[in-house]
N, C-alpha and C. Protein backbone atom coordinates (compact mmCIF):
# COMPACT_ATOMS: atom_id res chain seq x y z
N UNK A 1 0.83 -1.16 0.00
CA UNK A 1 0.00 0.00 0.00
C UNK A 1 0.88 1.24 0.00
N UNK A 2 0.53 2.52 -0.68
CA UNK A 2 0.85 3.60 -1.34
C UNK A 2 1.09 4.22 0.61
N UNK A 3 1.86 5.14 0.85
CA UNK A 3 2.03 5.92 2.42
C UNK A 3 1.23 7.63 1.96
N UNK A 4 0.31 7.91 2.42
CA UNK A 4 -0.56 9.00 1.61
C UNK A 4 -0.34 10.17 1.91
N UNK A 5 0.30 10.21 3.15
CA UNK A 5 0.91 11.33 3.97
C UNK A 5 2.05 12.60 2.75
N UNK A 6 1.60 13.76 3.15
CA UNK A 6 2.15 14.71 1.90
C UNK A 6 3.87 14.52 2.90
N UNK A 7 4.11 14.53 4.13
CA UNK A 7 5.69 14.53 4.30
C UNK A 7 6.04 12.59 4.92
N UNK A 8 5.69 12.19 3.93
CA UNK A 8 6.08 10.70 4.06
C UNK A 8 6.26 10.26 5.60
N UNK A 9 7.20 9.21 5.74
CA UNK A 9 7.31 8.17 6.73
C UNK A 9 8.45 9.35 7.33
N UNK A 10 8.11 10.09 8.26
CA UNK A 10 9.01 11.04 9.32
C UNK A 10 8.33 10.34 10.84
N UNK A 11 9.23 10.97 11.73
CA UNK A 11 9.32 10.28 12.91
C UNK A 11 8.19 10.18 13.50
N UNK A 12 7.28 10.74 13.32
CA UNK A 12 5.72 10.78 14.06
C UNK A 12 5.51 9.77 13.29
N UNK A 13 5.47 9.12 12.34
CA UNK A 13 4.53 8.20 11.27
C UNK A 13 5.38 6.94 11.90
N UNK A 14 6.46 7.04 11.78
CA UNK A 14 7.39 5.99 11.91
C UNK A 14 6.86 5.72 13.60
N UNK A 15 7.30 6.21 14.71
CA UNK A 15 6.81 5.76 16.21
C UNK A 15 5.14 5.12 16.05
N UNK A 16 4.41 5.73 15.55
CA UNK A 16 2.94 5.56 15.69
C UNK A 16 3.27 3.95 14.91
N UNK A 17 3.91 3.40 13.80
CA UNK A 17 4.08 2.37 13.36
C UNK A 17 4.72 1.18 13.97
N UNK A 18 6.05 2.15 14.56
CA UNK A 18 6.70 1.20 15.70
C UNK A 18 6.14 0.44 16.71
N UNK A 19 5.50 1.95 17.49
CA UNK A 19 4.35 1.23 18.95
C UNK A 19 3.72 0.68 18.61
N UNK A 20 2.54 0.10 17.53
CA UNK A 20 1.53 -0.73 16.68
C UNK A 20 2.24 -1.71 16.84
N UNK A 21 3.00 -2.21 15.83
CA UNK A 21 3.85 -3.27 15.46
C UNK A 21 4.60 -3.77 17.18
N UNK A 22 4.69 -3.19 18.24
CA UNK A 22 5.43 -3.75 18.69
C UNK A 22 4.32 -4.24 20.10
N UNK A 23 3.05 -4.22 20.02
CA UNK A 23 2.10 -4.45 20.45
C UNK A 23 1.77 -6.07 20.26
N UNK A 24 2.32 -6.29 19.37
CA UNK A 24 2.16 -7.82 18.72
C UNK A 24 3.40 -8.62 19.34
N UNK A 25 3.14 -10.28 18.81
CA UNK A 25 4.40 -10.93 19.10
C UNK A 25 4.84 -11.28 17.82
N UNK A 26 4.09 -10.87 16.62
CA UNK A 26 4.51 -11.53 15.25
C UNK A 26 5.54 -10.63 15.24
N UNK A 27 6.82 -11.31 14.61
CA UNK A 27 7.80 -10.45 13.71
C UNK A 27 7.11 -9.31 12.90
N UNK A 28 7.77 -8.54 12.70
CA UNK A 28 7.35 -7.99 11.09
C UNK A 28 8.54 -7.02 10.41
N UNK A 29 8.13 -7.38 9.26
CA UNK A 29 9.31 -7.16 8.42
C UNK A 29 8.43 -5.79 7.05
N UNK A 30 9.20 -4.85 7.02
CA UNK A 30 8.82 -3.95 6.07
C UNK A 30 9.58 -3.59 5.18
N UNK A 31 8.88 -3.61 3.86
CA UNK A 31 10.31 -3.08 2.96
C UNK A 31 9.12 -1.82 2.06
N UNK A 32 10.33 -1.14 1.32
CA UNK A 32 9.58 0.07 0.51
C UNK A 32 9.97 -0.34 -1.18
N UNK A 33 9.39 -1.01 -1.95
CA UNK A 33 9.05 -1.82 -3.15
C UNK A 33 9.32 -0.92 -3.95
N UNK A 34 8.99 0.58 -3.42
CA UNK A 34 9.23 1.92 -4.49
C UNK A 34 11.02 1.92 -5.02
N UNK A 35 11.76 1.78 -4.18
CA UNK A 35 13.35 2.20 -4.27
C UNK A 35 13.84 1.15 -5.14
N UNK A 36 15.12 1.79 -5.51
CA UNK A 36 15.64 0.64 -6.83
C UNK A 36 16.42 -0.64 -6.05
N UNK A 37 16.58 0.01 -4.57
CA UNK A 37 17.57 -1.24 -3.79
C UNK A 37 16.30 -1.55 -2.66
N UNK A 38 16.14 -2.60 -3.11
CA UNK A 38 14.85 -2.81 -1.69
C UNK A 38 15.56 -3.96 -0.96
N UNK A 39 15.34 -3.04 0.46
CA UNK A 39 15.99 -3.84 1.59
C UNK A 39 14.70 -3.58 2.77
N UNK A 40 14.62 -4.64 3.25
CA UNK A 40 13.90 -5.70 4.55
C UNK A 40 14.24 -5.01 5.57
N UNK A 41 13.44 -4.37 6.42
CA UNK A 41 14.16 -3.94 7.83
C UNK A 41 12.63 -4.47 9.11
N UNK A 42 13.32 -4.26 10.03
CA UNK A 42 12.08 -5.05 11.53
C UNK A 42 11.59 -3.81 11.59
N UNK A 43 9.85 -4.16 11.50
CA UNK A 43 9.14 -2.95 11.72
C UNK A 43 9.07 -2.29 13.21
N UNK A 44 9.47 -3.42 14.21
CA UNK A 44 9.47 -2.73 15.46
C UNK A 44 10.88 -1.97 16.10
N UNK A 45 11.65 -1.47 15.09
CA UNK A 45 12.91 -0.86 15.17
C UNK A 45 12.68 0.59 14.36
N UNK A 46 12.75 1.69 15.46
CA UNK A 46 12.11 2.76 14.61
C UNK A 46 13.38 3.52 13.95
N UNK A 47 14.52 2.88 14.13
CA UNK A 47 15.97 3.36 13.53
C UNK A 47 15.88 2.63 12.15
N UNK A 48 15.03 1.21 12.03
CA UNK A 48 15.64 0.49 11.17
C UNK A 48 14.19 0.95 10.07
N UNK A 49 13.53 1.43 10.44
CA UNK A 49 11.57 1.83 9.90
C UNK A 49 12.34 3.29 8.76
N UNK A 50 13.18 4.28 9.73
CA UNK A 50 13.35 5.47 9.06
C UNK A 50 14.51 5.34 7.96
N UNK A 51 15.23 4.10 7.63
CA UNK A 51 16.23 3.85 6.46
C UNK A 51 15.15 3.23 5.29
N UNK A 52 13.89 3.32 5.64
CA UNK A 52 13.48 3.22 4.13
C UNK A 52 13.02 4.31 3.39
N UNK A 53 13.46 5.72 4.15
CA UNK A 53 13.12 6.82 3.45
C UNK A 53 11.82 6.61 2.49
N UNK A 54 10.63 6.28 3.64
CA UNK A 54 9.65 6.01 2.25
C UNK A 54 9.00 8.01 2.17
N UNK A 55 8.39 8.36 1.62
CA UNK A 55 8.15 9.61 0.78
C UNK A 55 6.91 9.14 0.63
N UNK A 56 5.55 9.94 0.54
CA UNK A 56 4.57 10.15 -0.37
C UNK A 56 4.70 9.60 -1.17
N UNK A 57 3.54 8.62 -1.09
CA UNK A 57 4.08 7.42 -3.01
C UNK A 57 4.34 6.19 -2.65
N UNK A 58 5.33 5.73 -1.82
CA UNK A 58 6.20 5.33 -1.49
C UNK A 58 5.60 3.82 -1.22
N UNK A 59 5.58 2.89 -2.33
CA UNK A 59 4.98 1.34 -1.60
C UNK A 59 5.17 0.47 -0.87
N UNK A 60 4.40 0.22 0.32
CA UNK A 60 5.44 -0.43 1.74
C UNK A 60 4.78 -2.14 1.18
N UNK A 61 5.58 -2.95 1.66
CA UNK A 61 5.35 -4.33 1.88
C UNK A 61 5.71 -4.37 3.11
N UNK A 62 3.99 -4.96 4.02
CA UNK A 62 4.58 -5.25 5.41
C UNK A 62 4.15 -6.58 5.32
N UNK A 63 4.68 -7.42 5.92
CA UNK A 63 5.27 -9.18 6.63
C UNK A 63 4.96 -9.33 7.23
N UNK A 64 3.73 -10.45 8.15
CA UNK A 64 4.20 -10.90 9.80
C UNK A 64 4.23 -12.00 9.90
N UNK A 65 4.84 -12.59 10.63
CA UNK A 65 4.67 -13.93 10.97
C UNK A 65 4.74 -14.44 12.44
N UNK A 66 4.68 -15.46 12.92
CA UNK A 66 3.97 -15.54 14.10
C UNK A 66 2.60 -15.79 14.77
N UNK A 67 2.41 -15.79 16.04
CA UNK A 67 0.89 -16.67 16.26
C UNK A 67 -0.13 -15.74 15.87
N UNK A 68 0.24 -14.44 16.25
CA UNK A 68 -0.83 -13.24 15.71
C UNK A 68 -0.61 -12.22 14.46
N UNK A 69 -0.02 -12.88 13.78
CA UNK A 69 0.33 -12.23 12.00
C UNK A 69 -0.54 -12.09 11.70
N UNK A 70 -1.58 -12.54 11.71
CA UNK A 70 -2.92 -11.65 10.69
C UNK A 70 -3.37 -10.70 11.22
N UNK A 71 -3.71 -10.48 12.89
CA UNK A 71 -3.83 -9.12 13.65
C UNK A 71 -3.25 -8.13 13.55
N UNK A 72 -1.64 -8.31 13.10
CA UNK A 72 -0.91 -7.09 13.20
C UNK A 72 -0.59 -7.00 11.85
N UNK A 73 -0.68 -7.78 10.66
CA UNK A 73 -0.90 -7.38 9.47
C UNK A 73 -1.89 -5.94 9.09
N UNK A 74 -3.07 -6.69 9.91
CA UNK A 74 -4.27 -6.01 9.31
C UNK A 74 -4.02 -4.66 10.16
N UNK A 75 -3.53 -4.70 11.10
CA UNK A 75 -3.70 -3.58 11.92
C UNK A 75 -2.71 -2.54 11.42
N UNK A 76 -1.44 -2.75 10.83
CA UNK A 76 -0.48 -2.19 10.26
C UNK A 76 -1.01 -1.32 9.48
N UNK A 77 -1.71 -2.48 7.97
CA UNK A 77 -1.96 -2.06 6.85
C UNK A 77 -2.88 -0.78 7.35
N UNK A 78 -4.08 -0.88 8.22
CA UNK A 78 -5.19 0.05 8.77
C UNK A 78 -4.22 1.53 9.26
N UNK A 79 -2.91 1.40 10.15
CA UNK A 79 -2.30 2.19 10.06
C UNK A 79 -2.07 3.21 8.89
N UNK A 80 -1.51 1.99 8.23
CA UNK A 80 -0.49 3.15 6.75
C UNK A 80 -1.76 4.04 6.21
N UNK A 81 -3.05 3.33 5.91
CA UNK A 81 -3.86 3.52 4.80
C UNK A 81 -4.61 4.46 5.64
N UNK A 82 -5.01 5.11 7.13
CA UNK A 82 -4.85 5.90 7.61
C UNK A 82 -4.30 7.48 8.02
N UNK A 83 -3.12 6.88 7.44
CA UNK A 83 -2.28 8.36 7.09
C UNK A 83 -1.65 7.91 8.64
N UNK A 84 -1.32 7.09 8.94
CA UNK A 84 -0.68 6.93 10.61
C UNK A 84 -0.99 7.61 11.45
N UNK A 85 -2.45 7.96 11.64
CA UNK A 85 -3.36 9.10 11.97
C UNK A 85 -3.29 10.26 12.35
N UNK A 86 -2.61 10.46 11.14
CA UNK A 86 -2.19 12.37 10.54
C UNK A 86 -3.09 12.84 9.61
N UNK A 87 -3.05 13.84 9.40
CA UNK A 87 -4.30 14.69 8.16
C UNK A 87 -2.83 14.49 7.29
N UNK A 88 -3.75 15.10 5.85
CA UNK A 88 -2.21 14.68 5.05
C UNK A 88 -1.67 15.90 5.06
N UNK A 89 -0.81 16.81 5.77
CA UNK A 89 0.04 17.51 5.69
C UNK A 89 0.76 17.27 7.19
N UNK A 90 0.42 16.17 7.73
CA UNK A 90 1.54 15.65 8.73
C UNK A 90 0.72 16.37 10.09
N UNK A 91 -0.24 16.98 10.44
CA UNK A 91 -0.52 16.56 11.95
C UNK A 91 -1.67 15.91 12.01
N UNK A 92 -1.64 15.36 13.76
CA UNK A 92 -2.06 14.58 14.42
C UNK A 92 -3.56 14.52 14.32
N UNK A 93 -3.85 14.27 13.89
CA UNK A 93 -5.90 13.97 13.82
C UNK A 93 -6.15 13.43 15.20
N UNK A 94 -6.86 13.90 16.03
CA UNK A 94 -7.41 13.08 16.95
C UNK A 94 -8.05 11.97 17.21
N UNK A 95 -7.84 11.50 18.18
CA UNK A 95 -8.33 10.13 18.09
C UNK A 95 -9.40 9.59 17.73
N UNK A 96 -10.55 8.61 17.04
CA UNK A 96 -11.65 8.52 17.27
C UNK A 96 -12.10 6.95 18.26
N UNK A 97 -13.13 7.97 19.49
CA UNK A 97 -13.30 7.05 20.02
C UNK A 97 -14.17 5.93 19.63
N UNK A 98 -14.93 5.79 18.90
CA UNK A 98 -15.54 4.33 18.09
C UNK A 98 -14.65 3.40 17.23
N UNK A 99 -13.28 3.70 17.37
CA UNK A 99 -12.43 3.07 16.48
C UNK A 99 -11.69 1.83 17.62
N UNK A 100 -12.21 0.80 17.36
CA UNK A 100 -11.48 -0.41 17.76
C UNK A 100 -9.79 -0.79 17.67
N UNK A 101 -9.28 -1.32 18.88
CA UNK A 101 -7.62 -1.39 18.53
C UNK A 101 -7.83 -3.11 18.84
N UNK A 102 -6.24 -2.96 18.06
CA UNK A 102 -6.38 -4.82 18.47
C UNK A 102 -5.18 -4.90 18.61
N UNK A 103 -4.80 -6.15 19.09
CA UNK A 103 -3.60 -6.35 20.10
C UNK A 103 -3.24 -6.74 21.36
């Protein structure tokens, strides 16, 4: 899935992805499909999240595996496609309280 955010995967997008992902016990593995060198990094490493310089555009492949990989798949993907719950010029949208978390 496309990252929709107008200032891409910056450190607010990246933590809000980290803490998600690290809510789980599945691995997960993210890569950015957009770049000409695509390299694999652990989504719950927010040092290793910000070397994929993903940008606006930018197509993530996220991975999980483990007993609860489909929870934190889906919950990921709900992230990105979210805007990592930013408006798209990068701030924070408030929370909504009818919105279910899982984990």
């Amino acid at each position: 899935m496309a990252v929709p955010n107008r200032q891409g995967m910056h450190a607010r997008p990246v933590m809000a992805f980290v803490d998600l992902a690290q809510k789980f016990s599945a691995d997960i593995a993210v890569s950015n499909i957009s770049r000409e060198l695509v390299e694999v990094v652990d989504g719950k490493s927010a040092m290793q999240m910000m070397l994929l310089e993903a940008t606006q555009g930018s197509v993530l492949r996220i991975r999980a595996t483990g007993g609860d990989a489909v929870l934190a798949a889906d919950a990921l993907v709900a992230l990105v496609r979210n805007a990592f719950g930013m408006d798209q010029a990068g701030a924070s949208r408030p929370a909504d309280p009818g919105a279910s978390q899982s984990g």
